[in-house]
PDB file of N, CA and C in Angstrom:
ATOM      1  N   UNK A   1      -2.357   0.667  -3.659  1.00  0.00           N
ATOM      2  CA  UNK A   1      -0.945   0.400  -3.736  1.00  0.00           C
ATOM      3  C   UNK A   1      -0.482   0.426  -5.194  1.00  0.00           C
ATOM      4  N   UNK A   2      -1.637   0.108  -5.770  1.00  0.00           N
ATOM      5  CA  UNK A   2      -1.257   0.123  -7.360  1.00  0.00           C
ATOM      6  C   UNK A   2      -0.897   1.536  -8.347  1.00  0.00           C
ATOM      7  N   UNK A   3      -1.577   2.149  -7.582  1.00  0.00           N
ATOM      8  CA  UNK A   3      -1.616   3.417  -7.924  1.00  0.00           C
ATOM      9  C   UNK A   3      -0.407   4.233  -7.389  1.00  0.00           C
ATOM     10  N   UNK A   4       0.065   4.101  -6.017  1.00  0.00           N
ATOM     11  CA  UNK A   4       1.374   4.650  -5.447  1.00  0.00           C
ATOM     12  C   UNK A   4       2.125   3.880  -6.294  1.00  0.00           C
ATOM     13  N   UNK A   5       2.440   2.458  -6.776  1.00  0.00           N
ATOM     14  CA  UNK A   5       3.550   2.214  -7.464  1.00  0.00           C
ATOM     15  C   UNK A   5       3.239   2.308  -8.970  1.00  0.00           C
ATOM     16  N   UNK A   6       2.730   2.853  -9.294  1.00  0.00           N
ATOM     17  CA  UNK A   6       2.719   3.741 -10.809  1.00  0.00           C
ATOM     18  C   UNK A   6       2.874   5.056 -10.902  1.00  0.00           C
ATOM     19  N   UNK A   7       2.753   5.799  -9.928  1.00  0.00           N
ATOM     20  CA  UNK A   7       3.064   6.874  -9.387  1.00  0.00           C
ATOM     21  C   UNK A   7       4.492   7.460  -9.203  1.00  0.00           C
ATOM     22  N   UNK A   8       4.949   6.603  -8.239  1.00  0.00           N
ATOM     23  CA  UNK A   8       6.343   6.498  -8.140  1.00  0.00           C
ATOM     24  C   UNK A   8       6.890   6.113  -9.527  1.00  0.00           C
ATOM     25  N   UNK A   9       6.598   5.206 -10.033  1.00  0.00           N
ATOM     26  CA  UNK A   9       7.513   4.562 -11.588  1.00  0.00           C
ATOM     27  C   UNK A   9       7.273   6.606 -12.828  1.00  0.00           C
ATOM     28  N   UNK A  10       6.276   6.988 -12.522  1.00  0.00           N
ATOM     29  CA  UNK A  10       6.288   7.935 -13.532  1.00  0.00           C
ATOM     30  C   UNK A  10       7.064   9.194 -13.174  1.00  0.00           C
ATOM     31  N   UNK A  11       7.587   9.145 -11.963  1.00  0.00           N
ATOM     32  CA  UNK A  11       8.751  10.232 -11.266  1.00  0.00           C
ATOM     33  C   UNK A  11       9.713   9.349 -11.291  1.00  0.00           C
ATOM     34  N   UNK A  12      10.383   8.252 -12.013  1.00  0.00           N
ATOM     35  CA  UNK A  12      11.319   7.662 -12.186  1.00  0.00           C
ATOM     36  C   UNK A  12      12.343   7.394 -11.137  1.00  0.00           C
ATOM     37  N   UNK A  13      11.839   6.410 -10.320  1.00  0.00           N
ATOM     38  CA  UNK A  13      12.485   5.957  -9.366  1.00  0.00           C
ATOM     39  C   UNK A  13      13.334   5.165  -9.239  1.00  0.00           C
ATOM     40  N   UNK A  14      14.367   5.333  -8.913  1.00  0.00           N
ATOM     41  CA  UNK A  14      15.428   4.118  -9.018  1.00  0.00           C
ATOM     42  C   UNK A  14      15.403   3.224  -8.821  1.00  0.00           C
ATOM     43  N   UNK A  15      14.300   2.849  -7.847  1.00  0.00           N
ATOM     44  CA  UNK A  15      13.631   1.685  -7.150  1.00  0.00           C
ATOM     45  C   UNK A  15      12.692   1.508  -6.399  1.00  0.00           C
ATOM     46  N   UNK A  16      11.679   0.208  -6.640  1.00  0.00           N
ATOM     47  CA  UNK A  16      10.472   0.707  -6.070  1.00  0.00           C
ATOM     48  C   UNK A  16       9.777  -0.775  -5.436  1.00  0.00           C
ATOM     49  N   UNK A  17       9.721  -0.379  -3.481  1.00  0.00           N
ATOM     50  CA  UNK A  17      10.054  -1.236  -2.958  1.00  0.00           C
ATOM     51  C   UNK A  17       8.817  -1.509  -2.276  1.00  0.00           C
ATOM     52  N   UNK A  18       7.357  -2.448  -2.317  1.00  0.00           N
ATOM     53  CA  UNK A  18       6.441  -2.469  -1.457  1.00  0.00           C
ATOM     54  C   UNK A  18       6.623  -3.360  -0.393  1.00  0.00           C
ATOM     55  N   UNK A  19       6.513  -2.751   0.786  1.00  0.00           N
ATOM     56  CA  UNK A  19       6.177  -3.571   2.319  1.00  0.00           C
ATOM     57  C   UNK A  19       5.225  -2.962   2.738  1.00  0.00           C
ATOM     58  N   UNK A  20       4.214  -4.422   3.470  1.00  0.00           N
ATOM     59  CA  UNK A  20       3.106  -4.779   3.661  1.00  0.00           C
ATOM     60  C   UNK A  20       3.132  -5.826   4.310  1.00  0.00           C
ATOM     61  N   UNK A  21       2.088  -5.857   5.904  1.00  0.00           N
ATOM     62  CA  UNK A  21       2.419  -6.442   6.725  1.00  0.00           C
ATOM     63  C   UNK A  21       1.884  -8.323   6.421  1.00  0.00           C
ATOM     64  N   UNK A  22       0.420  -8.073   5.298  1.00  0.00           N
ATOM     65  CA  UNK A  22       0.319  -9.488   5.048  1.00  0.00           C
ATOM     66  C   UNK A  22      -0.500  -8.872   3.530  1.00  0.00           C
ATOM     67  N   UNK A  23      -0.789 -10.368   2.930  1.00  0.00           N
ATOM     68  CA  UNK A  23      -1.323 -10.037   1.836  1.00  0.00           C
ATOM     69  C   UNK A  23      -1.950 -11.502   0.759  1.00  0.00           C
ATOM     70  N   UNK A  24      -2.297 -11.610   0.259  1.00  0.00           N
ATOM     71  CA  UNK A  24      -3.007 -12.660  -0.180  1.00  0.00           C
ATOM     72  C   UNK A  24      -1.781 -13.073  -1.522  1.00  0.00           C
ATOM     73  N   UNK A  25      -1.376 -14.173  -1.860  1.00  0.00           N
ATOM     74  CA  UNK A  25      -0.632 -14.996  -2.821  1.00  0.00           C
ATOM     75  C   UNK A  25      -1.369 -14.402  -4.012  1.00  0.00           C
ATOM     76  N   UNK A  26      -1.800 -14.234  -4.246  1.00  0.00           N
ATOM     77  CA  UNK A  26      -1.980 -14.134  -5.473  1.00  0.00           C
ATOM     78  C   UNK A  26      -1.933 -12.126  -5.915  1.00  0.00           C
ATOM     79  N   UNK A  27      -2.486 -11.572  -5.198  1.00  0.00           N
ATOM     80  CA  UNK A  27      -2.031 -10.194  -5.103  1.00  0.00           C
ATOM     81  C   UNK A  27      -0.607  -9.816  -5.178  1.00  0.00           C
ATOM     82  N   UNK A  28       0.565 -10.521  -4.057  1.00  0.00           N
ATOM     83  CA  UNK A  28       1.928 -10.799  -4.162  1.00  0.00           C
ATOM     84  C   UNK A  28       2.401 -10.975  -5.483  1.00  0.00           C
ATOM     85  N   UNK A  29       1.493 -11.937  -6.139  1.00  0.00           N
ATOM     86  CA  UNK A  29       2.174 -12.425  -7.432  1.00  0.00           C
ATOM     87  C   UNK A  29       1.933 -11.108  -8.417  1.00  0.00           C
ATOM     88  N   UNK A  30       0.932 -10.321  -8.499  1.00  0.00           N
ATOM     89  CA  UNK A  30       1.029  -9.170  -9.204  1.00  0.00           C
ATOM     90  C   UNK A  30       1.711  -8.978  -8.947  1.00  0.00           C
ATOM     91  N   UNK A  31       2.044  -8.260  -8.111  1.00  0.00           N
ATOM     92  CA  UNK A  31       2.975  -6.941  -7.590  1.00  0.00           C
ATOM     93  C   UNK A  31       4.189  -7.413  -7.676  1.00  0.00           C
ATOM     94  N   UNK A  32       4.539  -8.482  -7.544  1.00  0.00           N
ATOM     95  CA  UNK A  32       6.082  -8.951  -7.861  1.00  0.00           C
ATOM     96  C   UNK A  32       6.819  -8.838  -9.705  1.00  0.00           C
ATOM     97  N   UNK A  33       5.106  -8.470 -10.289  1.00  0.00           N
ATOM     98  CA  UNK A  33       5.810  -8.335 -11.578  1.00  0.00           C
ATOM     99  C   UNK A  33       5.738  -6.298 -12.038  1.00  0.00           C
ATOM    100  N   UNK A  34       4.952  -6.170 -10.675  1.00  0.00           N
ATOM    101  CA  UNK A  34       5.294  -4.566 -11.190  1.00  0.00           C
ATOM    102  C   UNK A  34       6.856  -3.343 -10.235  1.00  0.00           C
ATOM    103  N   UNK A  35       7.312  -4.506  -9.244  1.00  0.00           N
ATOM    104  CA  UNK A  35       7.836  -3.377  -8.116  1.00  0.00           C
ATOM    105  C   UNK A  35       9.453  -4.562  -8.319  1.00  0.00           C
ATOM    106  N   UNK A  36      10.589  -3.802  -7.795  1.00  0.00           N
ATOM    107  CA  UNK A  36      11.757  -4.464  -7.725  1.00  0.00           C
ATOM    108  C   UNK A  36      11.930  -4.996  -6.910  1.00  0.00           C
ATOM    109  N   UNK A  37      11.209  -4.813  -5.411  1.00  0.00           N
ATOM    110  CA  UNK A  37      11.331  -6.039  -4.437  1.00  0.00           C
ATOM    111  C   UNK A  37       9.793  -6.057  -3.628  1.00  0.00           C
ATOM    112  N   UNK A  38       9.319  -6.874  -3.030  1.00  0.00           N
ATOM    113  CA  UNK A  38       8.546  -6.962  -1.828  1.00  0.00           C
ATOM    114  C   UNK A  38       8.859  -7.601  -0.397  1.00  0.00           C
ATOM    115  N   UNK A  39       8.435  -6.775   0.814  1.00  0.00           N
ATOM    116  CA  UNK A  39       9.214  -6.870   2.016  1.00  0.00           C
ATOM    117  C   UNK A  39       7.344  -7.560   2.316  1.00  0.00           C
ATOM    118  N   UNK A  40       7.181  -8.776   2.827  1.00  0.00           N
ATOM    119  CA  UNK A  40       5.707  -8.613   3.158  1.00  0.00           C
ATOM    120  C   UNK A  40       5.679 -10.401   4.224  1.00  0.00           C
ATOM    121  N   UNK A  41       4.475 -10.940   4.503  1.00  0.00           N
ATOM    122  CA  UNK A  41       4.390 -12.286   4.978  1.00  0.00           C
ATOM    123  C   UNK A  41       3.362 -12.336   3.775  1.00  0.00           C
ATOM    124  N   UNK A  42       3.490 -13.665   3.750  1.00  0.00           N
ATOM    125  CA  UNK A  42       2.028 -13.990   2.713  1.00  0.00           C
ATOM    126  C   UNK A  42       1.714 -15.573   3.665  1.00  0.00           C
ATOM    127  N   UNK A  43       0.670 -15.724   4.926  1.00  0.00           N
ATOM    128  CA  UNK A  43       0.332 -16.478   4.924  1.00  0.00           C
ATOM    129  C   UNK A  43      -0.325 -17.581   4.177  1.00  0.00           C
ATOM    130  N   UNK A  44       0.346 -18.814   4.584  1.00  0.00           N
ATOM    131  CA  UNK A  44      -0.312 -20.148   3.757  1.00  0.00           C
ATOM    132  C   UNK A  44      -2.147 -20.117   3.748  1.00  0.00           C
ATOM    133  N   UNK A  45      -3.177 -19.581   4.809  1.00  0.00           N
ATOM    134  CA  UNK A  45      -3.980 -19.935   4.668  1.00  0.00           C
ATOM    135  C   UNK A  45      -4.555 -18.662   5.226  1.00  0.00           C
ATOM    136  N   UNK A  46      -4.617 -17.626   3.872  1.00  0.00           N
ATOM    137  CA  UNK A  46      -5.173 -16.462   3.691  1.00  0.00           C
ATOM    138  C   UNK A  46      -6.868 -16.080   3.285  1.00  0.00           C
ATOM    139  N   UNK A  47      -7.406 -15.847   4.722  1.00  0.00           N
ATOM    140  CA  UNK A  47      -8.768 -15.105   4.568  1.00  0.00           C
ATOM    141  C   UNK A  47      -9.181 -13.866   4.218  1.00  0.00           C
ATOM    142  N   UNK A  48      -8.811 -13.279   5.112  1.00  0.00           N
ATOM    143  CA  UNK A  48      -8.681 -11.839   4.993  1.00  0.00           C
ATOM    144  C   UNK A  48      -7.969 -10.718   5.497  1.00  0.00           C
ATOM    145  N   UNK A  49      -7.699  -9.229   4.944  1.00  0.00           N
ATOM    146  CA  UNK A  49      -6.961  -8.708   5.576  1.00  0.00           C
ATOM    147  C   UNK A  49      -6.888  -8.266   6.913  1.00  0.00           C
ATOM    148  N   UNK A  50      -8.324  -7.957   7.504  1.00  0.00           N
ATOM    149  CA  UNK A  50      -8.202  -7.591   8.312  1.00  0.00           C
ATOM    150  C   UNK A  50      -8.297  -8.800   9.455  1.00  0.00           C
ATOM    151  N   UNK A  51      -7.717  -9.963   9.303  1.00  0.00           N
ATOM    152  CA  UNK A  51      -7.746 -10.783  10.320  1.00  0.00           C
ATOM    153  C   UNK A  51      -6.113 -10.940  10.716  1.00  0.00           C
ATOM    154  N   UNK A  52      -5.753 -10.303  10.389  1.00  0.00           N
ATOM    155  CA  UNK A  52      -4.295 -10.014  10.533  1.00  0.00           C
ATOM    156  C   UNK A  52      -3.584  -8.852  11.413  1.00  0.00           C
ATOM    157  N   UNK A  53      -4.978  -7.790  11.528  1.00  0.00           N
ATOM    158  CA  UNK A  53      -4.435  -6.499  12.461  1.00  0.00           C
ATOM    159  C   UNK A  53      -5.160  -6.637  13.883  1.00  0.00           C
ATOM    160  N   UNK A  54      -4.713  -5.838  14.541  1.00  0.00           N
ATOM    161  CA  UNK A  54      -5.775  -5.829  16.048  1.00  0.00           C
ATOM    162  C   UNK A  54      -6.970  -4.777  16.027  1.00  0.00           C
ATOM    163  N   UNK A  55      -6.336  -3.438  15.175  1.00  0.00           N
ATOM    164  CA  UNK A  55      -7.375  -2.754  14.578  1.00  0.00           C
ATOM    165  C   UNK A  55      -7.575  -2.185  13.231  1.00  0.00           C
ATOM    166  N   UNK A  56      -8.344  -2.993  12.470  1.00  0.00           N
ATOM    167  CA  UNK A  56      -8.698  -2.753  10.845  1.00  0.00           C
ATOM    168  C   UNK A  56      -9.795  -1.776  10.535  1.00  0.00           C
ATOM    169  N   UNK A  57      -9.595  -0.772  11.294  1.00  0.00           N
ATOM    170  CA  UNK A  57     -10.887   0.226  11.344  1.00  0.00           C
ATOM    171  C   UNK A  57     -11.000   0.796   9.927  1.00  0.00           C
ATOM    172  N   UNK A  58     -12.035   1.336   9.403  1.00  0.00           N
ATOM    173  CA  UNK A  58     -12.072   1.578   7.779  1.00  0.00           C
ATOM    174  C   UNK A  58     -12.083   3.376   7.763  1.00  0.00           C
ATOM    175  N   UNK A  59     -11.263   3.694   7.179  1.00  0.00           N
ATOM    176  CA  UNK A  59     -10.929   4.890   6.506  1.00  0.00           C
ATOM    177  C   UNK A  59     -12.105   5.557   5.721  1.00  0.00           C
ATOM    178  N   UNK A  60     -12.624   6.390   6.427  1.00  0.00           N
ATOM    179  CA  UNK A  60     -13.840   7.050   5.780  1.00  0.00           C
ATOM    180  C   UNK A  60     -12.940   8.444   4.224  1.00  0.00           C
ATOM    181  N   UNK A  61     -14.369   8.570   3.262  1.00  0.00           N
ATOM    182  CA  UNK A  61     -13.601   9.116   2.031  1.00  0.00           C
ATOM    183  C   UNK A  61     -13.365  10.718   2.409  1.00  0.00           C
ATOM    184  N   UNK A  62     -14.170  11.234   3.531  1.00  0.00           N
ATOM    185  CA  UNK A  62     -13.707  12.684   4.125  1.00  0.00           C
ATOM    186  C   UNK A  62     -12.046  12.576   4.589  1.00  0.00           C
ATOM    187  N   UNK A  63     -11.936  11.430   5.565  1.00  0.00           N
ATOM    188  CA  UNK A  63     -10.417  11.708   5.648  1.00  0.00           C
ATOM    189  C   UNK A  63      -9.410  11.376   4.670  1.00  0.00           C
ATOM    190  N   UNK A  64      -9.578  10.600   3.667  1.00  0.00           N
ATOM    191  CA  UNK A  64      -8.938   9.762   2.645  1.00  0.00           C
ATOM    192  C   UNK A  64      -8.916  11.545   1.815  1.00  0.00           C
ATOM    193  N   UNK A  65     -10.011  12.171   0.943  1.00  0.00           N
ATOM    194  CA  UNK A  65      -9.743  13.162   0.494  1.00  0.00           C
ATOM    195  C   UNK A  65      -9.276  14.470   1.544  1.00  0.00           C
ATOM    196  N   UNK A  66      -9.190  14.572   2.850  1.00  0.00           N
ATOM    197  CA  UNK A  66      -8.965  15.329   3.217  1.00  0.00           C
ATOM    198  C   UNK A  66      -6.527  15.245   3.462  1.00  0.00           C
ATOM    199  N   UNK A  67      -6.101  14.273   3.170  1.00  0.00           N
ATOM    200  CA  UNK A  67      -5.104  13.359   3.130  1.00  0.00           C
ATOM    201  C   UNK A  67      -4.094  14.117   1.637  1.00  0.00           C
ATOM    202  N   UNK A  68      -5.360  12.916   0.797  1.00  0.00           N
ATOM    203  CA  UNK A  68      -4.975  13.823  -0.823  1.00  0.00           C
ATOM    204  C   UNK A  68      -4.408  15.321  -0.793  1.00  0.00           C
ATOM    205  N   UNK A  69      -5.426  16.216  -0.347  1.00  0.00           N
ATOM    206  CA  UNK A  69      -5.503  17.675  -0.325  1.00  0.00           C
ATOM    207  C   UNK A  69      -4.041  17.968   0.383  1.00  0.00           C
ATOM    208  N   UNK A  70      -3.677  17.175   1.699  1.00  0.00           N
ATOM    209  CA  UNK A  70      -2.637  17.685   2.510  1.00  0.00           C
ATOM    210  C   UNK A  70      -1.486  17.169   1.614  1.00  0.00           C
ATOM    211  N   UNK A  71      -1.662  15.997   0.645  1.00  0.00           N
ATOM    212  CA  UNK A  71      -0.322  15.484  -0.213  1.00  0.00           C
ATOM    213  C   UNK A  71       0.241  16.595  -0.768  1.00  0.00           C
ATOM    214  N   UNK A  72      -1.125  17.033  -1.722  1.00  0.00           N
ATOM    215  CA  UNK A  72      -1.102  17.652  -3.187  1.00  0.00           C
ATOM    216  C   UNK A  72      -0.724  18.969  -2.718  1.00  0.00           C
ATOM    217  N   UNK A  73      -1.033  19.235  -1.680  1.00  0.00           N
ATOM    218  CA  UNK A  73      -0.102  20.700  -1.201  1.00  0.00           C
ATOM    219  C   UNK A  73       1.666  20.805  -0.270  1.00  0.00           C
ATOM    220  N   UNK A  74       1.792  19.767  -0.371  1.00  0.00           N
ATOM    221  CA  UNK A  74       3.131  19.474   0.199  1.00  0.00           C
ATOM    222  C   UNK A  74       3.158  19.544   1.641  1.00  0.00           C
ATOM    223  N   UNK A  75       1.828  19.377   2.343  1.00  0.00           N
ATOM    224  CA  UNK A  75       1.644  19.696   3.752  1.00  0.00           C
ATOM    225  C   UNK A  75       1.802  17.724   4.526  1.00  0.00           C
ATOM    226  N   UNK A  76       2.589  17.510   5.438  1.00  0.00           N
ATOM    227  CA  UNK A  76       2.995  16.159   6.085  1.00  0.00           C
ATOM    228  C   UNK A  76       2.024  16.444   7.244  1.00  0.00           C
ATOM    229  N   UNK A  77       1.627  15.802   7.658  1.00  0.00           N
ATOM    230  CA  UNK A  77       1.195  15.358   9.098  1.00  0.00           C
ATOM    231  C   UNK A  77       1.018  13.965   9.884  1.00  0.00           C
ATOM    232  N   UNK A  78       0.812  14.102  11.385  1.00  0.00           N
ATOM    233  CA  UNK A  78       1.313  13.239  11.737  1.00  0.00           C
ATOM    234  C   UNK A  78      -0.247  12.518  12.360  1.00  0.00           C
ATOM    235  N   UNK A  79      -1.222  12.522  11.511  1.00  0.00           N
ATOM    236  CA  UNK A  79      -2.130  12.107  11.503  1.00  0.00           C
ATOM    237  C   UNK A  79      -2.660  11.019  11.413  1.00  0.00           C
TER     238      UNK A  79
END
C-alpha cells in the first residue's frame, strides 16, 4: 500500500485516498501521515489481518508478477 501511495503522489494526484477493510492502529497512524484521508475500521483489539476476512488465501509471486506485467502494459482484467 505504501508503495501504491507513493506511486500515485509521484503522478501528482490531487488526492490520495486509502480504504481498507481493517487494519492495525498503529499502521493507520502511518498512513494517516502519508495519504489525505483514510476510509478503514481499526478494531480496538487487533490480532491479525486475516482474522477479519472469510477468505485470506495468500497470493502466490507467479500471479502477483503475472498482475504487474498486465499493469505495466495497460492490460485490466477481471481477475
Amino acid at each position: 500500500m505504501r508503495a501504491a501511495v507513493q506511486a500515485v503522489r509521484k503522478r501528482d494526484a490531487a488526492r490520495v485516498v486509502v480504504a481498507v477493510p481493517t487494519a492495525a492502529a498503529d499502521v493507520c497512524a502511518e498512513f494517516h501521515l502519508l495519504v489525505d484521508e483514510m476510509v478503514l475500521m481499526t478494531p480496538q483489539f487487533f490480532y491479525a489481518v486475516g482474522l477479519w476476512y472469510e477468505n485470506f488465501a495468500q497470493t502466490s509471486d507467479e500471479e502477483v508478477k503475472k498482475l504487474l506485467d498486465r499493469a505495466t502494459n495497460g492490460e485490466h482484467s477481471q481477475d
